[in-house]
Protein backbone atom coordinates (compact mmCIF):
# COMPACT_ATOMS: atom_id res chain seq x y z
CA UNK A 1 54.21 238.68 26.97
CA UNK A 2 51.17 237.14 27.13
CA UNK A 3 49.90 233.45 27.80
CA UNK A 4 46.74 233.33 27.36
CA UNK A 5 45.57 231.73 23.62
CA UNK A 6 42.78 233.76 21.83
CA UNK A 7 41.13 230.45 20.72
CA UNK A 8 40.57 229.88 24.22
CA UNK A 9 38.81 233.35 24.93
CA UNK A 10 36.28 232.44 22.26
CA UNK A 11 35.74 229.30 24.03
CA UNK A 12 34.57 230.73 26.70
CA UNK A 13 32.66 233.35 25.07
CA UNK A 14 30.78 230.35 23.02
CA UNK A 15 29.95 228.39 26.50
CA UNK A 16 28.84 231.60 27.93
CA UNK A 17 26.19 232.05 24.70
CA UNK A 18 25.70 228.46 25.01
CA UNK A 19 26.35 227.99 21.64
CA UNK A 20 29.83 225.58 21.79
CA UNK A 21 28.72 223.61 18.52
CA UNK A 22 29.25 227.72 17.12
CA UNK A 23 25.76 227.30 15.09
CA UNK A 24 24.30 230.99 15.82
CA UNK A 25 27.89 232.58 16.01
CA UNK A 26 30.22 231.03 14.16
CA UNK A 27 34.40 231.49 15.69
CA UNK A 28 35.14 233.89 12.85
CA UNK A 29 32.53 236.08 13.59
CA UNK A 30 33.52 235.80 17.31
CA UNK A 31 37.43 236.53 16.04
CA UNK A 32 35.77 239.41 14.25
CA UNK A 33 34.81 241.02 17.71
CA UNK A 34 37.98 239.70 19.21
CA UNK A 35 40.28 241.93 16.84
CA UNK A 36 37.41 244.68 16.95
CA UNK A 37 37.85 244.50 21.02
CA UNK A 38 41.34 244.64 21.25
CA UNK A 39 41.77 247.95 18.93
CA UNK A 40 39.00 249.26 21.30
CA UNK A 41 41.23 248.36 24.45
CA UNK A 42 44.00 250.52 22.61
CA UNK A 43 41.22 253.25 21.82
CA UNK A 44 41.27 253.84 25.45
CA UNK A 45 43.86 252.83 26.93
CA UNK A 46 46.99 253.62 24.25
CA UNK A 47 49.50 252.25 26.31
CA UNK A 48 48.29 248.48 25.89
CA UNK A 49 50.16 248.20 22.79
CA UNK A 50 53.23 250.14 22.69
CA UNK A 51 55.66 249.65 20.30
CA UNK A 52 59.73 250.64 21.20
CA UNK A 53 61.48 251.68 17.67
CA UNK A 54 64.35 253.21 16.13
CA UNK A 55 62.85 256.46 14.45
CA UNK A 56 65.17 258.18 11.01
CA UNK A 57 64.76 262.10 11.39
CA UNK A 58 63.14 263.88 8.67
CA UNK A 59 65.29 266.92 7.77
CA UNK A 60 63.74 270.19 9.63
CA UNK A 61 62.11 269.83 13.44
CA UNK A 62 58.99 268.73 12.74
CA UNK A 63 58.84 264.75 13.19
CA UNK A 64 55.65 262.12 11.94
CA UNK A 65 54.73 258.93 12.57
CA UNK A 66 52.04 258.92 10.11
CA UNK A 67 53.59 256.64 7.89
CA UNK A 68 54.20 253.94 10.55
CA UNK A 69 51.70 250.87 9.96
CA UNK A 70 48.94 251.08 13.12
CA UNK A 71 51.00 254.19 14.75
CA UNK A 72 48.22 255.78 16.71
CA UNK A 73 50.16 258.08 18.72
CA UNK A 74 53.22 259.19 20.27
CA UNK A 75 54.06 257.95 23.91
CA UNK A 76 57.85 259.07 24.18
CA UNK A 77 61.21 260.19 22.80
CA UNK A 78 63.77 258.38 25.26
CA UNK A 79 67.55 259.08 23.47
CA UNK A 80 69.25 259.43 20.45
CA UNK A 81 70.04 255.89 19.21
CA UNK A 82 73.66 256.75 19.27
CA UNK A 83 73.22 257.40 23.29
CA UNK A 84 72.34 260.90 24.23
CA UNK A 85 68.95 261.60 26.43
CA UNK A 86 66.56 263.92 24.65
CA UNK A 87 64.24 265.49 27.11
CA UNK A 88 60.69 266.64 27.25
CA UNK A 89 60.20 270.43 27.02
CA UNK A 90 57.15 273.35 25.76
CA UNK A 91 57.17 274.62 22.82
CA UNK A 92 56.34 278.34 24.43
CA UNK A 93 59.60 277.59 26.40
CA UNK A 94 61.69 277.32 23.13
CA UNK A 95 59.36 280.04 21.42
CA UNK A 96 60.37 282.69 24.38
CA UNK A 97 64.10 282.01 24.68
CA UNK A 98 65.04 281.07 20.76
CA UNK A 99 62.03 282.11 18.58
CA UNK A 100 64.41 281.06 15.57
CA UNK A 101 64.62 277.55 17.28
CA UNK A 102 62.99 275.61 14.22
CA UNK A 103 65.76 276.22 11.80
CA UNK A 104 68.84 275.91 14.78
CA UNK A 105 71.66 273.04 13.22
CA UNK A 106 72.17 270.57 15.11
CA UNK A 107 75.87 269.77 16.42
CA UNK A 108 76.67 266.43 14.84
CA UNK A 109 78.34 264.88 17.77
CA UNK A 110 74.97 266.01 20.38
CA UNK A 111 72.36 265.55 17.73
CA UNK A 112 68.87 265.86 19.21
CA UNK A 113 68.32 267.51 22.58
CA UNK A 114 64.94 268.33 23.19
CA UNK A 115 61.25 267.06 22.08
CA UNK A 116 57.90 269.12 21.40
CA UNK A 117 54.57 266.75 21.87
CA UNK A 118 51.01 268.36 21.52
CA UNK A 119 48.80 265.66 22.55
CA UNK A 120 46.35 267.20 20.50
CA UNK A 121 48.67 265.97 17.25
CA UNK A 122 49.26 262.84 18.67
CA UNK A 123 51.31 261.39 15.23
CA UNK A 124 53.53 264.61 15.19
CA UNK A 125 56.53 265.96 17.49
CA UNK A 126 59.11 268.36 17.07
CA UNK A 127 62.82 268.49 17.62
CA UNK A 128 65.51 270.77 18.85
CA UNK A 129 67.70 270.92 17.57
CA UNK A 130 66.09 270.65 13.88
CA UNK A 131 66.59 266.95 13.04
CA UNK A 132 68.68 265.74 10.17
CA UNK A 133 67.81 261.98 7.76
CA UNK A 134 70.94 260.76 9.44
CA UNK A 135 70.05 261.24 12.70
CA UNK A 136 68.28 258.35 14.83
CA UNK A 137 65.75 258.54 17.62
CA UNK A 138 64.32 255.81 20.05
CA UNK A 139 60.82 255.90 20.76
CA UNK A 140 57.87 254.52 22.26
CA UNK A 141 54.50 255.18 20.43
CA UNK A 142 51.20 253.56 20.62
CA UNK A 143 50.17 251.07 17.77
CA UNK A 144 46.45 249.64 16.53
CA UNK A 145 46.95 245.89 17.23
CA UNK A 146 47.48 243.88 13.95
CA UNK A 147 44.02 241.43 13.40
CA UNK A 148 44.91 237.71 14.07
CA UNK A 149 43.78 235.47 11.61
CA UNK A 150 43.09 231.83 12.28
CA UNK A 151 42.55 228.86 10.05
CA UNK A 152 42.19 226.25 12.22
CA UNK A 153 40.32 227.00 15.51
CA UNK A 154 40.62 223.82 16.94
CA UNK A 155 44.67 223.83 17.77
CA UNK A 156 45.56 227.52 17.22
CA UNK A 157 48.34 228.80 19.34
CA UNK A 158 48.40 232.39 18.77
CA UNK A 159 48.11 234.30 22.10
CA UNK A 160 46.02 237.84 22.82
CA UNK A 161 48.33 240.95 21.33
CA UNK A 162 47.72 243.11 24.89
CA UNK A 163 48.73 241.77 28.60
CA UNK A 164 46.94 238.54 30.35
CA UNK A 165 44.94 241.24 32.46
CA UNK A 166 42.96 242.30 29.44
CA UNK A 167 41.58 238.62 28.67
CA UNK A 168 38.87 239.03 30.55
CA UNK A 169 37.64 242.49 29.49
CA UNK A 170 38.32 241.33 25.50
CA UNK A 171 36.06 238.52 26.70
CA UNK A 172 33.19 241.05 27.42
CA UNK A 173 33.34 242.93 24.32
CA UNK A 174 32.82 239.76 22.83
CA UNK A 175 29.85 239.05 24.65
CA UNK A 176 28.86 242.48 23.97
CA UNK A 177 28.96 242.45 20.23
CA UNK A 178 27.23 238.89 20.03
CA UNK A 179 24.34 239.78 21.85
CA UNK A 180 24.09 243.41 19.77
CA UNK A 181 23.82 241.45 16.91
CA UNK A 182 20.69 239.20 18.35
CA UNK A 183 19.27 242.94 20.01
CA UNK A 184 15.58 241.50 18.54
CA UNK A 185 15.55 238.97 20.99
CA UNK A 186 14.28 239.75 24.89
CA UNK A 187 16.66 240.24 27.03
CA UNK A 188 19.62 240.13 24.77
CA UNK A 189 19.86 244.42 24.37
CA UNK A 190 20.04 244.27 28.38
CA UNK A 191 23.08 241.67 28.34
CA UNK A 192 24.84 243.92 25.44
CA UNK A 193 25.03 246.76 27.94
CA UNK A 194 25.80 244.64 30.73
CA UNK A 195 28.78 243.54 29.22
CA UNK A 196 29.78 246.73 27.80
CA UNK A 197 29.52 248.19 31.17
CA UNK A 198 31.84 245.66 32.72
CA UNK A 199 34.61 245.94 29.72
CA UNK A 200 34.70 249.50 30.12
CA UNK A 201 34.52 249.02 34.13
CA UNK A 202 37.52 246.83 33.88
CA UNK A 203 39.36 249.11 31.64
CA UNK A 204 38.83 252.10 34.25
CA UNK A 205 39.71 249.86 37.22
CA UNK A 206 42.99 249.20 35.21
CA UNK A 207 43.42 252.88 34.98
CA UNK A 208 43.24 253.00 38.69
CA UNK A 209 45.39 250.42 39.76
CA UNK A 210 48.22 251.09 37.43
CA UNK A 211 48.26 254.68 38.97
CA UNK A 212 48.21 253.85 42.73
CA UNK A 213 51.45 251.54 41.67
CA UNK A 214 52.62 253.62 39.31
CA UNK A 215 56.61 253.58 39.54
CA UNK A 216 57.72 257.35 38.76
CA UNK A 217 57.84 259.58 41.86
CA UNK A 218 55.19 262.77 41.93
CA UNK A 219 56.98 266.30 42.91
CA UNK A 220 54.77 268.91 43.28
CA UNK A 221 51.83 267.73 41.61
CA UNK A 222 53.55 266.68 38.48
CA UNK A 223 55.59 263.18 37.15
């Protein structure tokens, strides 16, 4: 959960563009490229804001989560609610060995056994067996961060949506869209790139170090 105050990350973003009196940019244009940054972060990186739910079946195997406020995409299927694992498996698998396998019934008692995920239909996902209203699923998917809204920037206490480690890149993107938006002044397009460069630079060296530590084991190439 994280600790850091978004109040404070437009702080430093007004002491940066010397502007702490906020006459050229004003906090709620400055909260405007906070909530702008932090749906970027996701843009890239989906897994900053992940959201664990109970998902209700639709009827048949196909699965959406479309209609889920800021859903962006699917990240997992871990169980049926009720306790069963569901597990990860191709669709050209299922097509092979049970080319009827859209319209199989599922036994009431095992429900769901198996999910489809084409990353290239990121809101979509099938299930095998086909899925039923009154069957339950838990699962992780990515979600568009809500914008925070504040009133009162001097004693707000609402905290970044993402982790602590993204602070400083949000902080960047900031930077980034303030001087954009004074581009007619010298030197200012040159400090726009600059600090695009080092928000996506910290994104990528995220990237990195969450693989080298990452926890699941690699056999043969594959996690």
């Amino acid at each position: 959960m994280a600790t850091t105050k978004v109040v404070d990350v437009l702080d430093r973003a007004s002491i940066i563009l010397q502007d702490t009196g906020n006459v050229r940019y004003a906090n709620a244009d400055l909260l405007k490229f906070f909530n702008d940054g932090q749906r970027e972060v996701v843009m890239f990186r989906p897994d900053a804001n992940v959201v664990h739910a109970a998902f209700t079946c639709a009827a048949g195997s196909k699965q959406s989560i479309a209609n889920i406020t800021g859903a962006l995409r699917l990240i997992e299927v871990v169980r049926n609610t009720s306790g069963r694992s569901v597990t990860q498996v191709s669709r050209l698998m299922l097509d092979n060995s049970l080319p009827n396998w859209h319209s199989t019934v599922a036994d009431p008692d095992i429900k769901i056994e198996h999910f489809i995920y084409d990353s290239g239909d990121p809101k979509h996902f099938y299930v095998y067996p086909a899925g039923e209203t009154t069957f339950s699923l838990d699962i992780i998917y990515s979600s568009s961060p809500s914008d925070i809204a504040i009133t009162n920037f001097s004693n707000d206490t609402q905290t970044i949506s993402l982790d602590d480690t993204y602070a400083n890149a949000l902080l960047d993107y900031i930077l980034y869209r303030s001087y954009q938006l004074d581009s007619e002044f010298a030197g200012n397009p040159q400090r726009a790139s600059m600090h695009y460069q080092a928000f996506s630079a910290a994104l990528a060296q995220k990237t990195q170090g969450d693989a080298a530590s990452d926890p699941r084991p690699v056999i043969g190439g594959l996690q």
